[in-house]
Protein backbone atom coordinates (compact mmCIF):
# COMPACT_ATOMS: atom_id res chain seq x y z
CA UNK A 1 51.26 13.65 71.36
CA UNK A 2 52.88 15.09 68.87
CA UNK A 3 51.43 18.59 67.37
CA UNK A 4 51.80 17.52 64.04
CA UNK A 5 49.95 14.31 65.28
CA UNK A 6 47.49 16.49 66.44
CA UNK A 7 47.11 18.24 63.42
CA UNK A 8 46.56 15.30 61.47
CA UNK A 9 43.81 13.93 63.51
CA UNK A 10 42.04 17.22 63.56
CA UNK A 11 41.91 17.40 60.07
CA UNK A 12 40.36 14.30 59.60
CA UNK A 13 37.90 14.65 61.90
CA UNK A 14 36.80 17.95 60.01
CA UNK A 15 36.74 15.91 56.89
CA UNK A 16 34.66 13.41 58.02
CA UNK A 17 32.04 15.71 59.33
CA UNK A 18 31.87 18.07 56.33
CA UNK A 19 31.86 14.69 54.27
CA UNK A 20 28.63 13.54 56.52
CA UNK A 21 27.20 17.31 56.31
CA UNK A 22 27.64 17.04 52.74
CA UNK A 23 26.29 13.78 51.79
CA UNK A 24 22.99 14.23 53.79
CA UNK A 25 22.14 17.59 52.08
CA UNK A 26 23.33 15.61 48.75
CA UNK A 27 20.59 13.74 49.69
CA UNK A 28 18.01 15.63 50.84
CA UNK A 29 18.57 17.50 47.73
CA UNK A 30 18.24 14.22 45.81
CA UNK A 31 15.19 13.50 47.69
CA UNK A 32 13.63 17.08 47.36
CA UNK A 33 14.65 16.91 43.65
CA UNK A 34 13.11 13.32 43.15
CA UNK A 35 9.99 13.97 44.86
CA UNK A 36 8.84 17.14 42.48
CA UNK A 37 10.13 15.03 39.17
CA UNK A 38 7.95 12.59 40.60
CA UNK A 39 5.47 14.60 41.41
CA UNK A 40 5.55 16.67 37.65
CA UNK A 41 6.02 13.50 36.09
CA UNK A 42 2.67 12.53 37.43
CA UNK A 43 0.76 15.56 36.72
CA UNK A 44 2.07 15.10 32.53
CA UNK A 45 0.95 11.63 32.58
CA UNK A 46 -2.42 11.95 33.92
CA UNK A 47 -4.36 12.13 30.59
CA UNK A 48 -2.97 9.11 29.83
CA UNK A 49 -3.96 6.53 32.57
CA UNK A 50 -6.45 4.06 30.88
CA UNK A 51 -7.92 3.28 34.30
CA UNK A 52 -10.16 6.22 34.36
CA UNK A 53 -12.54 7.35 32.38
CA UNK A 54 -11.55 10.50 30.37
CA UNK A 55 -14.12 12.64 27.78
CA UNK A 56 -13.96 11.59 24.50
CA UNK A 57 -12.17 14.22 22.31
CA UNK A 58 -13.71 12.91 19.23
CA UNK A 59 -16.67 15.85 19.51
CA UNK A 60 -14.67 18.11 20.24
CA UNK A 61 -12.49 17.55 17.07
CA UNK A 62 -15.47 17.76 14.97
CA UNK A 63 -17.46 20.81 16.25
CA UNK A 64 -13.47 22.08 15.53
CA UNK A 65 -12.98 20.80 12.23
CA UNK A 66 -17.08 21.61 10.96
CA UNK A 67 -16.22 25.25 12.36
CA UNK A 68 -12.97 25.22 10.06
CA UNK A 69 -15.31 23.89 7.19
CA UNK A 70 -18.15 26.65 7.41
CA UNK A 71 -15.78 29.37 7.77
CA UNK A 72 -13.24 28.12 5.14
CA UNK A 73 -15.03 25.99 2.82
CA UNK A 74 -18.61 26.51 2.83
CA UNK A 75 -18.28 30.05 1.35
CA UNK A 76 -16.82 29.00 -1.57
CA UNK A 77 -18.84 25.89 -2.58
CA UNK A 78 -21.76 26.63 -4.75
CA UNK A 79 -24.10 24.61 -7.52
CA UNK A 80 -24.88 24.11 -11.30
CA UNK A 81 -28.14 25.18 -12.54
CA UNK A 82 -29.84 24.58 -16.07
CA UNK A 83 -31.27 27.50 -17.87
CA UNK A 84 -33.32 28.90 -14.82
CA UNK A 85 -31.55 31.24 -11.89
CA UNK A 86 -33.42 29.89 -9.14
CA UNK A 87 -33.55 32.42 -6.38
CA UNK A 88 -30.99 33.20 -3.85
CA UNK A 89 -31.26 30.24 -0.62
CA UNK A 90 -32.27 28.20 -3.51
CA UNK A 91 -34.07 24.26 -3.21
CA UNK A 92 -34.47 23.35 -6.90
CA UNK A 93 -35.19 20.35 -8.98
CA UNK A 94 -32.88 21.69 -11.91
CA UNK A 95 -29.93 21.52 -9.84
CA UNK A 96 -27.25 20.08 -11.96
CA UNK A 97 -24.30 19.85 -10.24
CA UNK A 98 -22.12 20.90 -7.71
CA UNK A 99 -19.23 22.67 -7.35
CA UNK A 100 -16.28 24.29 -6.31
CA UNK A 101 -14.77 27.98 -6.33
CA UNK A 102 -10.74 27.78 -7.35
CA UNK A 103 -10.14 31.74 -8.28
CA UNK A 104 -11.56 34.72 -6.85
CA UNK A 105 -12.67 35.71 -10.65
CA UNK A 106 -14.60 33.01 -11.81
CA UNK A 107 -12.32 29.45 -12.49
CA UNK A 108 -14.69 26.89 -10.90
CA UNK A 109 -14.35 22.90 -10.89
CA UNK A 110 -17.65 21.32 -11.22
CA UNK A 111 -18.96 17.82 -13.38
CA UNK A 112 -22.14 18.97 -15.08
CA UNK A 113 -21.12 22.51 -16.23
CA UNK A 114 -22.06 23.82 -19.67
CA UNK A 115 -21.94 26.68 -21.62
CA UNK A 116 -25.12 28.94 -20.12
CA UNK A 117 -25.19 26.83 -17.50
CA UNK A 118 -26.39 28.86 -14.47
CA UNK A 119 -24.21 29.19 -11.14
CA UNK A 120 -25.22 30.33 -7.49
CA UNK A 121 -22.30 30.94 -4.72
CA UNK A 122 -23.59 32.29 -2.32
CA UNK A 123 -25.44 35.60 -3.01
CA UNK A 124 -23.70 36.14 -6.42
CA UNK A 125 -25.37 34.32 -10.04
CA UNK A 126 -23.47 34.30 -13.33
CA UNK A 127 -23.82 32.01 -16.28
CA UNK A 128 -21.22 29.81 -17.50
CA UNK A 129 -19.29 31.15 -20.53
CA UNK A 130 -16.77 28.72 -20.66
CA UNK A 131 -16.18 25.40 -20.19
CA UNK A 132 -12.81 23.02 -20.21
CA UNK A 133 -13.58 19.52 -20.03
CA UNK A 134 -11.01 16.88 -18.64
CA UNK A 135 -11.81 13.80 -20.27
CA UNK A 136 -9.65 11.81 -17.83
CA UNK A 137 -11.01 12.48 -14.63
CA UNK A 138 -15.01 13.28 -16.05
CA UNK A 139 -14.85 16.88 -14.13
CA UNK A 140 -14.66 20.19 -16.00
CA UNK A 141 -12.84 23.73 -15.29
CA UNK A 142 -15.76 26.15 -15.88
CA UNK A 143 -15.76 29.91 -16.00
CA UNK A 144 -18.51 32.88 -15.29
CA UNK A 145 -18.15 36.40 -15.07
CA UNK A 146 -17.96 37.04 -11.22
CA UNK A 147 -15.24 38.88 -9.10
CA UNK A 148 -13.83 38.32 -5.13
CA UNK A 149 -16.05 35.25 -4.66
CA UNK A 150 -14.61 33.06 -2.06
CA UNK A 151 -11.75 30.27 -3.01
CA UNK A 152 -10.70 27.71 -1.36
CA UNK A 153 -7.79 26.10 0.59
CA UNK A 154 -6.17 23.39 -1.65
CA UNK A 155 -4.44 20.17 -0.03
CA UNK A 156 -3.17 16.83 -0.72
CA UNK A 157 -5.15 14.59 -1.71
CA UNK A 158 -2.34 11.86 -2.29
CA UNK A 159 -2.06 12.39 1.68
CA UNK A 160 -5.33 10.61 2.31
CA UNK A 161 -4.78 7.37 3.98
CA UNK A 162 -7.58 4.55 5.20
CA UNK A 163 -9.22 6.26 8.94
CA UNK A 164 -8.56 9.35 7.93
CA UNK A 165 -11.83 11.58 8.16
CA UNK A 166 -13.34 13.94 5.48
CA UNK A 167 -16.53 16.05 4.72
CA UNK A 168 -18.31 15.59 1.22
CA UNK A 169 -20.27 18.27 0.21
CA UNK A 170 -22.41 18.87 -3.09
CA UNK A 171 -23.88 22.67 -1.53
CA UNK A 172 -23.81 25.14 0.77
CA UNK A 173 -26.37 23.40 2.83
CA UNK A 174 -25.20 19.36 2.36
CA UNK A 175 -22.28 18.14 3.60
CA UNK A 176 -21.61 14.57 4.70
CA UNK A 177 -19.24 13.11 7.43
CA UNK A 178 -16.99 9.97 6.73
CA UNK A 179 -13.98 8.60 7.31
CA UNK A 180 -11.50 6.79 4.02
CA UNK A 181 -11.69 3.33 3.96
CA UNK A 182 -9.05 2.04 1.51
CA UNK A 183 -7.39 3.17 -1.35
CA UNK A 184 -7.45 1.21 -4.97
CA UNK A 185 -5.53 1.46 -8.47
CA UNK A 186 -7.84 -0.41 -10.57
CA UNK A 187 -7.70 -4.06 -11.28
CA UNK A 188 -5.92 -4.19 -14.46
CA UNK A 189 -2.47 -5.87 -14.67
CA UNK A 190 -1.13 -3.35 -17.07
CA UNK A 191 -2.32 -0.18 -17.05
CA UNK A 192 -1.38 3.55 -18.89
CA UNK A 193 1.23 5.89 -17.36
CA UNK A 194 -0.77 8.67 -18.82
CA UNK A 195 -4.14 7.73 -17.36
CA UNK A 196 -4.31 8.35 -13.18
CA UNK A 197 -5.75 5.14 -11.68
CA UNK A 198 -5.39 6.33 -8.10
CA UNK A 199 -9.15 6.34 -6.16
CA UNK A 200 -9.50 7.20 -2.39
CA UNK A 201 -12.84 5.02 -1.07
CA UNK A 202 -15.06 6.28 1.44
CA UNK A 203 -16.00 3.41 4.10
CA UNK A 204 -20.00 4.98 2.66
CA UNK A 205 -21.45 5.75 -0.84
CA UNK A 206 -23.62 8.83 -0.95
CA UNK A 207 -26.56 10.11 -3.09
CA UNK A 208 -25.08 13.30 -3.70
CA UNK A 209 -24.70 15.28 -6.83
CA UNK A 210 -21.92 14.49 -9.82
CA UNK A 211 -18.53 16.50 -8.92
CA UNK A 212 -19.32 17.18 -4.86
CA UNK A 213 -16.53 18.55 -3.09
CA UNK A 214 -14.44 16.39 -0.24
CA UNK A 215 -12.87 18.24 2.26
CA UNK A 216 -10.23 17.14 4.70
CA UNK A 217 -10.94 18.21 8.10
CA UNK A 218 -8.76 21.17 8.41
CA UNK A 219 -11.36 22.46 6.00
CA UNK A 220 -8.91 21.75 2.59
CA UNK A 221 -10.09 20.43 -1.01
CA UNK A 222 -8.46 17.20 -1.26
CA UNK A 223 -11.00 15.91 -4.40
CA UNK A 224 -13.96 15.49 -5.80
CA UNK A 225 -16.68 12.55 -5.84
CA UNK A 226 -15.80 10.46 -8.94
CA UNK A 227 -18.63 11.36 -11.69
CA UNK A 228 -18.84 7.76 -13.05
CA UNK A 229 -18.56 6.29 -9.37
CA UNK A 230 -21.19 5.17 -7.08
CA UNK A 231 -20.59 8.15 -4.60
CA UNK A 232 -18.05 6.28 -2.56
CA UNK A 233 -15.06 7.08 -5.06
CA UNK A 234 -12.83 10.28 -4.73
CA UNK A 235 -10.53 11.74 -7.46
CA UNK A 236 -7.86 12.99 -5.66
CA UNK A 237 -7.55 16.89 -6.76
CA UNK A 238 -3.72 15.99 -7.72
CA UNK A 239 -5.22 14.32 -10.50
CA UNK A 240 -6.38 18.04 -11.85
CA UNK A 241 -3.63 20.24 -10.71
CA UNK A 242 -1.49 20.31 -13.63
CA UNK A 243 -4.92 20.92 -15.98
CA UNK A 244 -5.96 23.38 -13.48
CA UNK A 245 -2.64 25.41 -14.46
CA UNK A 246 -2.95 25.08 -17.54
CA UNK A 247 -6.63 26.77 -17.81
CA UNK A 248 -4.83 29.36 -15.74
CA UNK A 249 -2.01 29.99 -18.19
CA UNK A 250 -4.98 30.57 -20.63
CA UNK A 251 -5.23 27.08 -22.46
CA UNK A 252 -7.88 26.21 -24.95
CA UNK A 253 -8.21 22.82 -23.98
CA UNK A 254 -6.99 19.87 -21.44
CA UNK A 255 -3.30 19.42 -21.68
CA UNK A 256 -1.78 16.76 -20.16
CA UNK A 257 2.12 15.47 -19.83
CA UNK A 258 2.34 12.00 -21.45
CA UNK A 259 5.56 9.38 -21.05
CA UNK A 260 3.72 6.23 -23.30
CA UNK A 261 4.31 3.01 -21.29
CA UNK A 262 2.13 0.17 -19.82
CA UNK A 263 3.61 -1.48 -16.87
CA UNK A 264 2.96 -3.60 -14.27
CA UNK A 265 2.76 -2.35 -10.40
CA UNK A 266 5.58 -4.50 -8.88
CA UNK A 267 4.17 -2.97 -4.97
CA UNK A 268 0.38 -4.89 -5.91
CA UNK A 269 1.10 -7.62 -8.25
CA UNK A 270 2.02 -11.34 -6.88
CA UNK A 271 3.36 -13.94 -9.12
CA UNK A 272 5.41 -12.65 -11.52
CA UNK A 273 8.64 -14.71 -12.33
CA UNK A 274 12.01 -13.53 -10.99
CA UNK A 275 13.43 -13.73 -14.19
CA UNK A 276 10.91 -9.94 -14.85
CA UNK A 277 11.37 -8.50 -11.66
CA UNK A 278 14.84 -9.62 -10.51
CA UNK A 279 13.97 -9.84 -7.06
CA UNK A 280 12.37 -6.28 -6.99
CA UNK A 281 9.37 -5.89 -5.16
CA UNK A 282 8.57 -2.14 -5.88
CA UNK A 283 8.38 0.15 -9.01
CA UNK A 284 6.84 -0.03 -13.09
CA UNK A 285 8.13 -3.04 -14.97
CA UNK A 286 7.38 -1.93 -18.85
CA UNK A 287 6.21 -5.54 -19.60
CA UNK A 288 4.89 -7.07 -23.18
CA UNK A 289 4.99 -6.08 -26.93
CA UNK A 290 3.40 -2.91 -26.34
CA UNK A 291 4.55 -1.48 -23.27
CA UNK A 292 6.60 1.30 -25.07
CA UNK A 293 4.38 3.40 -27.02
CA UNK A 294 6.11 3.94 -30.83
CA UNK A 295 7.30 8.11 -30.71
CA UNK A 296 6.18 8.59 -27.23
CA UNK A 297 8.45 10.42 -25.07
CA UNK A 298 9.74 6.76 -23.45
CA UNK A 299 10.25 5.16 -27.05
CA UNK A 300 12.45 8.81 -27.57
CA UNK A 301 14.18 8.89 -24.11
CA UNK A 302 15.58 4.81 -25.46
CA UNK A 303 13.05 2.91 -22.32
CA UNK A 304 12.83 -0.92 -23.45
CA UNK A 305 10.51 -3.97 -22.65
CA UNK A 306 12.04 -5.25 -19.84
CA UNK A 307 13.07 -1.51 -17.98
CA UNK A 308 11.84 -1.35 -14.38
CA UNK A 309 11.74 2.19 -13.94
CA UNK A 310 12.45 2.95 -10.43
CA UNK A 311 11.85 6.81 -9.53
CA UNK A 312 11.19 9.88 -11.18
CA UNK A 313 13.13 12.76 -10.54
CA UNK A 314 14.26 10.98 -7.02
CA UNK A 315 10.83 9.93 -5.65
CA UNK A 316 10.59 6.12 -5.75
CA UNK A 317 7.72 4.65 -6.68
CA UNK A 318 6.10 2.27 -4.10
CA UNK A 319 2.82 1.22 -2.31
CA UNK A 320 2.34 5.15 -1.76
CA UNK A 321 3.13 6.42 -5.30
CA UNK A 322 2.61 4.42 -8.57
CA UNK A 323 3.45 6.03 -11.91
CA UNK A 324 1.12 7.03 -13.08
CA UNK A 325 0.44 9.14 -9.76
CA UNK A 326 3.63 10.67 -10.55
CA UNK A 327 2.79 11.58 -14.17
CA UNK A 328 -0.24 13.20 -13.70
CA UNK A 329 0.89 16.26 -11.69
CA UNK A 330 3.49 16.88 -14.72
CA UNK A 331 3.45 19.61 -16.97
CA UNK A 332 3.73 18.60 -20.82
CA UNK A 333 7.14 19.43 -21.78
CA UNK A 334 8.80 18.88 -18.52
CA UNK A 335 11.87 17.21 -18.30
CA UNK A 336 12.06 13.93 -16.32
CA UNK A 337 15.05 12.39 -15.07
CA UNK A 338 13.86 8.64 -14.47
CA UNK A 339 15.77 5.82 -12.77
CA UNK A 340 15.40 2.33 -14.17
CA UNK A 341 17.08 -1.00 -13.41
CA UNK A 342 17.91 -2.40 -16.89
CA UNK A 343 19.12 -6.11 -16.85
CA UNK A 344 20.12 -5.72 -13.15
CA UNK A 345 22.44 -2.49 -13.65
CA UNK A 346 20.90 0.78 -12.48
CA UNK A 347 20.83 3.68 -15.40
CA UNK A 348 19.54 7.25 -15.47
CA UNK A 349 18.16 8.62 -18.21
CA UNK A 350 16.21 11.84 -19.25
CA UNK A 351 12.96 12.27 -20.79
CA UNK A 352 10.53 14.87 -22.17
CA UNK A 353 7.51 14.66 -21.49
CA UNK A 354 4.58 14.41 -24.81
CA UNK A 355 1.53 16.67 -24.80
């Protein structure tokens, strides 16, 4: 035999056992490897095996979120009284109202407050001095000389969907657990942009005082029980804001931004003939003789009978936001650039907003 025969075959004998070496630590690497993923894989999914029973969190979650409330919230929710200052822990029959703390000097949002109206939170009394009423949503902005009382945590109300769960609470010492149950926009076919329709419905109605407080459970105001309601109606506190900043830029009264149409809600209305909504399913059709107000600021801005107005200043308005949910949390004077469909051809057009 050659050497370089030789050679050769030695060579590939060495392959073939390093190949052989190789491919069974490969795989016992594979194997090792495998087995932990396996192994991890099964240790992540355990919570998550329906065919043992696990502890319901649902307690847990509570005692949490009614721990956020008392520390958060609580402080800073107080009540209405009539001419009397009932004493401090106070259980009175001249208990108006309750009410909320939005400033640490004194802005409070309550339904039943009047001028001399009497106010406890917590350990500190003051009497009302003044009072901003908001005709739209029945609730008032009212004012007493107090300083570094407790405020609380604002959220979003528009957030609220149907199972989500929220605390009402009319005083320091009632508070009610629930859980949404639908949302609603009225029942008229036509309705104001000016005047917020929007309601967020508890799945129970309470006997609790005019303007209580609703909490989401990370221990945020998201509204207040609707005054003319049956205790089962929440104004979303979006419907407030932009009166709220306008009592703190040192208003003497409500102002609120106005555009001047009546429309029709295209995401909740059935029926309609193609020829109005040209096959669109969402946004405000300005329908009939008086759906543009004469010198509003959607008669000035050129909006027509007919218009299906789209979005407003790029949010679209849909199941989740109708117009007039937009409107409302405008200040008056702002400038709105609103997207319409006119006669199938989109347009863009600019408006200020009325006072």
């Amino acid at each position: 035999m050659s050497p370089s025969l030789q050679n050769t075959i030695r060579t590939v004998i060495i392959a073939v056992i390093l190949g052989g070496a190789s491919g069974v630590l490969a795989t016992a690497l594979t194997a090792n490897y495998l087995s932990q993923y396996a192994l991890e894989l099964g240790e992540l999914t355990e919570p998550l095996r329906l065919t043992q029973e696990k502890p319901r969190a649902v307690p847990q979650v509570y005692a949490q979120a009614l721990d956020q409330l008392e520390k958060n919230a609580l402080p800073a929710v107080g009540a209405v009284f009539g001419a009397t200052i009932p004493s401090v822990g106070f259980v009175s029959a001249d208990q108006r109202a309750g009410l909320v703390s939005l400033t640490s000097d004194g802005w409070m949002l309550s339904a039943e407050a009047l001028i001399s109206s009497h106010v406890v939170m917590g350990e500190q009394t003051c009497a009302v001095d003044r009072v901003l009423k908001d005709a739209l949503t029945g609730l008032s902005f009212a004012h007493c000389d107090v300083n570094s009382v407790p405020v609380v945590v604002l959220g979003d109300g528009y957030d609220l969907q149907p199972g989500d769960q929220v605390f009402v609470v009319d005083g320091p010492e009632r508070l009610f657990f629930t859980e949404v149950s639908s949302l609603s926009w009225g029942v008229a076919s036509a309705r104001s942009s000016d005047v917020p329709a929007r309601r967020v419905n508890l799945a129970k109605s309470f006997k609790v005082l005019p303007g209580a407080s609703v909490f989401n459970i990370s221990g945020e105001l998201v509204g207040m029980i609707d005054p003319s309601g049956d205790g089962a109606r929440v104004v979303p506190f979006e419907h407030v804001s932009g009166a709220f900043k306008s009592v703190l830029e040192g208003a003497k009264q409500i102002d609120r931004a106005t555009l001047g149409v009546r429309f029709i809600d295209l995401s909740r209305t059935t029926g309609l003939s193609s020829d109005l909504t040209r096959g669109i399913h969402s946004g405000a059709l300005l329908s009939g003789s008086q759906a543009v107000e004469w010198g509003s600021a959607a008669y000035d801005a050129g909006l027509r009978v007919g218009d299906i107005i789209l979005a407003l200043d790029g949010i679209f308005i849909d199941s989740n936001n109708s117009l007039d949910d937009l409107v409302v949390t405008y200040d008056p004077g702002s400038i709105v650039r609103i997207l319409i469909d006119r006669a199938g051809e989109r347009v863009e057009i600019n408006a200020t907003l009325g006072r």
